[in-house]
N, C-alpha and C. Protein backbone atom coordinates (compact mmCIF):
# COMPACT_ATOMS: atom_id res chain seq x y z
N UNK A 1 7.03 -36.27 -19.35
CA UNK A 1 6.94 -36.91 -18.04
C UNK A 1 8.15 -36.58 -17.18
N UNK A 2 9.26 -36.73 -17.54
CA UNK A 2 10.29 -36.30 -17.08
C UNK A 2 10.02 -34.63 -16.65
N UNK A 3 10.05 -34.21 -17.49
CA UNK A 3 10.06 -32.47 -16.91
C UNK A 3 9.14 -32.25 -16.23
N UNK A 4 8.18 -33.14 -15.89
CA UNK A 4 7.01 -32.30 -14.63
C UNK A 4 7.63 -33.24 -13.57
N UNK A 5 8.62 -34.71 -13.76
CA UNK A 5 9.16 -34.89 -12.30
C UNK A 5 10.38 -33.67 -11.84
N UNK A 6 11.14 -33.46 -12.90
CA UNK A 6 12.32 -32.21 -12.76
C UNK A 6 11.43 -31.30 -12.33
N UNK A 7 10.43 -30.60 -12.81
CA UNK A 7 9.60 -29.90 -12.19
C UNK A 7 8.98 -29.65 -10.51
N UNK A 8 8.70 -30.94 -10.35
CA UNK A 8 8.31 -31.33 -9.10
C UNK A 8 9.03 -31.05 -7.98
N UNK A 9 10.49 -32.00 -8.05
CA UNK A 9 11.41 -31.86 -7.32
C UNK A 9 12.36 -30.15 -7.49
N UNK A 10 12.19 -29.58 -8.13
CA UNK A 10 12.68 -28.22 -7.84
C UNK A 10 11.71 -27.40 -7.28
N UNK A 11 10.36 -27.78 -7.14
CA UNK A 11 9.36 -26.73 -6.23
C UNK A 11 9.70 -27.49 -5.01
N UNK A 12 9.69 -28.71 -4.42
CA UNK A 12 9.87 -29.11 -3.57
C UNK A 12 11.57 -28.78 -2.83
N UNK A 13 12.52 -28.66 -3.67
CA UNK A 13 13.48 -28.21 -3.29
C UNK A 13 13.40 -26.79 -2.77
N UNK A 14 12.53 -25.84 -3.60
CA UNK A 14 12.48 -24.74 -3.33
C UNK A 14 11.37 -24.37 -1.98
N UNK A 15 10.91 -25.21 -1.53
CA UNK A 15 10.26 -24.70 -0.42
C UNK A 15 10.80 -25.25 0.67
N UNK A 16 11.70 -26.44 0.78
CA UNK A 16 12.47 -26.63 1.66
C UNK A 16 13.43 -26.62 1.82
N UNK A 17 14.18 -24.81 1.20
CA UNK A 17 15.27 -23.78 1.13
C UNK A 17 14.35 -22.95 1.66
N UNK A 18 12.85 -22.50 1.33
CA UNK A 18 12.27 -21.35 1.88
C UNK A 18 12.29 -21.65 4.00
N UNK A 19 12.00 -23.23 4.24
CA UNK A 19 11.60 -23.45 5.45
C UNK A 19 12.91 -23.36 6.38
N UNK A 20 13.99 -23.88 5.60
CA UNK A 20 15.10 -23.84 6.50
C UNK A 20 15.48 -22.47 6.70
N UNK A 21 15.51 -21.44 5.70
CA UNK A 21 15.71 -20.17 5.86
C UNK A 21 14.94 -18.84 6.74
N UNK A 22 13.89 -19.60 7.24
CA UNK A 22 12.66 -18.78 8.01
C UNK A 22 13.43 -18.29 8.92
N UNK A 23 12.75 -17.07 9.32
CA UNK A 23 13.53 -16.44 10.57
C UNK A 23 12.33 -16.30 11.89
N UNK A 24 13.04 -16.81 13.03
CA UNK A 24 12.35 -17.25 14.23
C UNK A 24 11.32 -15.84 14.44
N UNK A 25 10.14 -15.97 15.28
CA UNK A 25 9.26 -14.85 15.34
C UNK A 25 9.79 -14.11 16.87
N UNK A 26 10.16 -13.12 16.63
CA UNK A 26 10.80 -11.89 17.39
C UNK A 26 9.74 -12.98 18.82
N UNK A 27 10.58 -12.12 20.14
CA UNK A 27 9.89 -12.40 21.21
C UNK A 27 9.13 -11.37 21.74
N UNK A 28 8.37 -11.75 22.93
CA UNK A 28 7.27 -11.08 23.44
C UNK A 28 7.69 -9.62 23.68
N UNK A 29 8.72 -9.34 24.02
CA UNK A 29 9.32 -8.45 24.82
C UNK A 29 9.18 -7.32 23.86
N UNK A 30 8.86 -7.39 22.67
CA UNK A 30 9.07 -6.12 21.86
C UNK A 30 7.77 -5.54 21.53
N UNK A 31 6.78 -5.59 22.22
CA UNK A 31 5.06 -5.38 22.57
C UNK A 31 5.41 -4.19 23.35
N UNK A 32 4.26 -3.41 22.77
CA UNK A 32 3.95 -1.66 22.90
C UNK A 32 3.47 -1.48 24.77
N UNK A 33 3.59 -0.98 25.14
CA UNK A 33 3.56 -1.10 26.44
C UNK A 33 2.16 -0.15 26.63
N UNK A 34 1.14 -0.65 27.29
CA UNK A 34 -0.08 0.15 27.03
C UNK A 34 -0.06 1.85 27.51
N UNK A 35 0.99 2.03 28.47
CA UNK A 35 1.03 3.44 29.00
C UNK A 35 2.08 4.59 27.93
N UNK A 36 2.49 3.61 26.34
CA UNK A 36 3.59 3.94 25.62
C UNK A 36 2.93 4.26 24.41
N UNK A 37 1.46 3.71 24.58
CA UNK A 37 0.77 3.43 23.17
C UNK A 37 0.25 5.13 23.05
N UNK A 38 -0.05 6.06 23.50
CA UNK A 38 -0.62 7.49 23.36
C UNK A 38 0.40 7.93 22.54
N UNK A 39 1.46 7.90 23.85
CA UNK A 39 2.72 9.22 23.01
C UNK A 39 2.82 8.64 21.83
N UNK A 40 3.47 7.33 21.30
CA UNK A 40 3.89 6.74 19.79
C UNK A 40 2.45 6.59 18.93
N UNK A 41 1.15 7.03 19.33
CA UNK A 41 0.24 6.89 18.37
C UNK A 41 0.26 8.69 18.23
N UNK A 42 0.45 9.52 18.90
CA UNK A 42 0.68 10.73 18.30
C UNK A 42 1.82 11.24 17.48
N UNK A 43 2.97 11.18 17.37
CA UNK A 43 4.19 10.73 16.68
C UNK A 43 3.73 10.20 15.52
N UNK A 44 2.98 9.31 15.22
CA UNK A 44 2.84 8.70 13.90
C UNK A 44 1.53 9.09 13.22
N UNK A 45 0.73 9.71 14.28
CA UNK A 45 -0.33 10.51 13.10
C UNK A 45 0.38 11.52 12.43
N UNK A 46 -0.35 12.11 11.16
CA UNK A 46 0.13 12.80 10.67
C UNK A 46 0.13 14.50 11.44
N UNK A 47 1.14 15.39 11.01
CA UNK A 47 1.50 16.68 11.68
C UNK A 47 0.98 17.42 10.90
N UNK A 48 0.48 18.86 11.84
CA UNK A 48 -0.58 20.01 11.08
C UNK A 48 0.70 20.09 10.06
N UNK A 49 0.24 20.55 8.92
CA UNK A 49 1.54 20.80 7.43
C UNK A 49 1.88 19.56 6.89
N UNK A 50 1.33 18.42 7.67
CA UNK A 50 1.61 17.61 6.73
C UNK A 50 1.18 16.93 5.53
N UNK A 51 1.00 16.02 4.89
CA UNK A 51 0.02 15.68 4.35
C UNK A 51 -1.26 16.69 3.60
N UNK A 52 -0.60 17.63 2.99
CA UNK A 52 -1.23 18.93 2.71
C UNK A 52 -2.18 18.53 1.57
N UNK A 53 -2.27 17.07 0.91
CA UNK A 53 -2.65 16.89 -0.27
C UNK A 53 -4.25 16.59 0.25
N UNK A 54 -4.24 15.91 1.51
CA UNK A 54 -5.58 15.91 2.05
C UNK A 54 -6.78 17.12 2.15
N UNK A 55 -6.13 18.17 1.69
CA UNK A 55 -6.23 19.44 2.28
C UNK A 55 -7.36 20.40 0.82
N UNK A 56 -6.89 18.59 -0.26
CA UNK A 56 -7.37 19.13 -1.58
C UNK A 56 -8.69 18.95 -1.72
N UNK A 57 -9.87 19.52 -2.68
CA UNK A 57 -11.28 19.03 -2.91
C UNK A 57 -11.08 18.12 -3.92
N UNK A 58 -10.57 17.16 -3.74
CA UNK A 58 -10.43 15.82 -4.96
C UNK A 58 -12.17 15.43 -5.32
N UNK A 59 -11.94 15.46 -6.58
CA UNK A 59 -13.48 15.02 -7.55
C UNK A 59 -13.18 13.95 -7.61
N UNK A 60 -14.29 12.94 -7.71
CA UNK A 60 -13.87 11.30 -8.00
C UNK A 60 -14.94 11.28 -9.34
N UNK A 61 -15.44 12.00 -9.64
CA UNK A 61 -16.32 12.16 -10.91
C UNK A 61 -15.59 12.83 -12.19
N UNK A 62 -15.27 12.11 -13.24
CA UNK A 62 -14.51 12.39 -14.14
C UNK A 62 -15.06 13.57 -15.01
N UNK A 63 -16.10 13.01 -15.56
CA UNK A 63 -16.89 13.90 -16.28
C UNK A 63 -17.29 15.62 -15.31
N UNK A 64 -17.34 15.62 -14.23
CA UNK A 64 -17.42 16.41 -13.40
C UNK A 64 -16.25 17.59 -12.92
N UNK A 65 -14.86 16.62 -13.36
CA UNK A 65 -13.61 17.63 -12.84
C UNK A 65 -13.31 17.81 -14.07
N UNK A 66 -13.74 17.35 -15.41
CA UNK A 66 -13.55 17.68 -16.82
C UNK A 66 -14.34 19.48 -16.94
N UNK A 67 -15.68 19.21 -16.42
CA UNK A 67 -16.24 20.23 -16.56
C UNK A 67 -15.89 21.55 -15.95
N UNK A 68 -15.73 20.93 -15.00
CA UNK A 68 -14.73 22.39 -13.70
C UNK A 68 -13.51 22.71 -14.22
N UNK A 69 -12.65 22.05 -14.70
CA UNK A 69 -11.39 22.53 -15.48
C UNK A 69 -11.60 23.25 -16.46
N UNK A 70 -12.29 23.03 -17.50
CA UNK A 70 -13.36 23.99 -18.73
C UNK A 70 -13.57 25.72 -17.74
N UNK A 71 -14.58 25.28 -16.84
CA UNK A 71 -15.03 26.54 -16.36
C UNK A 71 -13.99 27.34 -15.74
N UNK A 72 -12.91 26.92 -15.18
CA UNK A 72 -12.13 27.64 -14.33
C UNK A 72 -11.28 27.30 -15.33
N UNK A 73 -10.78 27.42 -16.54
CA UNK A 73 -9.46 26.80 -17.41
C UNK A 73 -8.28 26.54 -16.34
N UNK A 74 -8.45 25.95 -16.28
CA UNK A 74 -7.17 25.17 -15.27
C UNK A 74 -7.18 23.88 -15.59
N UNK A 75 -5.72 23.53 -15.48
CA UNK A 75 -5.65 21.38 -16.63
C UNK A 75 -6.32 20.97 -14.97
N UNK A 76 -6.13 19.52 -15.63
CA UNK A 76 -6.82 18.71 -15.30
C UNK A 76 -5.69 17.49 -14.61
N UNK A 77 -5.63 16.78 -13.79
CA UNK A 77 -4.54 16.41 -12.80
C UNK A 77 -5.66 14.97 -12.89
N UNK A 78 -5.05 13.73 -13.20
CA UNK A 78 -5.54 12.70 -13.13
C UNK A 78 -4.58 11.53 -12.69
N UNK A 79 -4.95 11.36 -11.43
CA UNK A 79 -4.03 10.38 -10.54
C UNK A 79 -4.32 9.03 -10.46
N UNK A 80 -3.59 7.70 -11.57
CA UNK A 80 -4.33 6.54 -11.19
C UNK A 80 -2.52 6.25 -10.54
N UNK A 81 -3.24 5.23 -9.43
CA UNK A 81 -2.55 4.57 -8.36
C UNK A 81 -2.21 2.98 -8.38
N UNK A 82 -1.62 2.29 -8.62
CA UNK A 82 -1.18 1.09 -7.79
C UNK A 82 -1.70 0.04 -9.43
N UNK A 83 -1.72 0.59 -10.70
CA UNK A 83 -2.02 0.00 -11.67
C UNK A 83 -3.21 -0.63 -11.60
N UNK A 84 -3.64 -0.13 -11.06
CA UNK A 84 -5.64 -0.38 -11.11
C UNK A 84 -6.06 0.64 -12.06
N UNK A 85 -7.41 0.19 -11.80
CA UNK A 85 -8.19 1.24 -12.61
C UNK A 85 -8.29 2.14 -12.11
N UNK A 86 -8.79 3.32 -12.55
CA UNK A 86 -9.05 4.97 -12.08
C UNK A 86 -9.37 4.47 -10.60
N UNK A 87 -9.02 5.70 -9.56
CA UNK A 87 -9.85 5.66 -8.17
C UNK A 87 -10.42 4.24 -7.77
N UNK A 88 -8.92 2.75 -8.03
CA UNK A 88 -9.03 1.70 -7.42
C UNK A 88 -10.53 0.77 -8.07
N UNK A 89 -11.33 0.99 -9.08
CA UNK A 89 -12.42 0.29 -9.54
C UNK A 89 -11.48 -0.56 -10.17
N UNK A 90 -11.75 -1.82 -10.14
CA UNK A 90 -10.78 -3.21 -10.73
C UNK A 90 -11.99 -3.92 -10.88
């Protein structure tokens, strides 16, 4: 009984250390200016040479890039991402 009140009062402590510590939300003034939004949306797409990996014929069929590696003997490159399952299936 005791340790879920000790309990209690340190989540409650801890979120009102999180509230006092908040930081105020920026002001209006730092909004994209609609005649600003072209040039900085070209700038941040990606550049011809970049992103060259897009550029690849990625198989999402396992059994399929197994078989093409066989035929063309060339290994086999298997990219899992973000600790999911293969190609994000969770």
């Amino acid at each position: 009984m005791i340790f879920r009140i000790l309990l209690m009062l340190a989540a409650a402590a801890g979120c009102a250390a999180v509230t006092q510590t908040a930081t105020p939300a920026q002001p209006a003034s730092t909004a994209i200016a609609p005649d600003q939004f072209g040039g900085l949306h070209k700038l941040i797409k990606p550049q011809p040479g970049e992103a060259l990996w897009a550029n690849v014929p990625w198989l999402t069929n396992l059994a399929e890039a197994r078989q093409k590696a066989v035929a063309e003997n060339k290994p086999l490159f298997v990219w899992r991402a973000g600790g999911g399952e293969v190609l994000g299936r969770a």
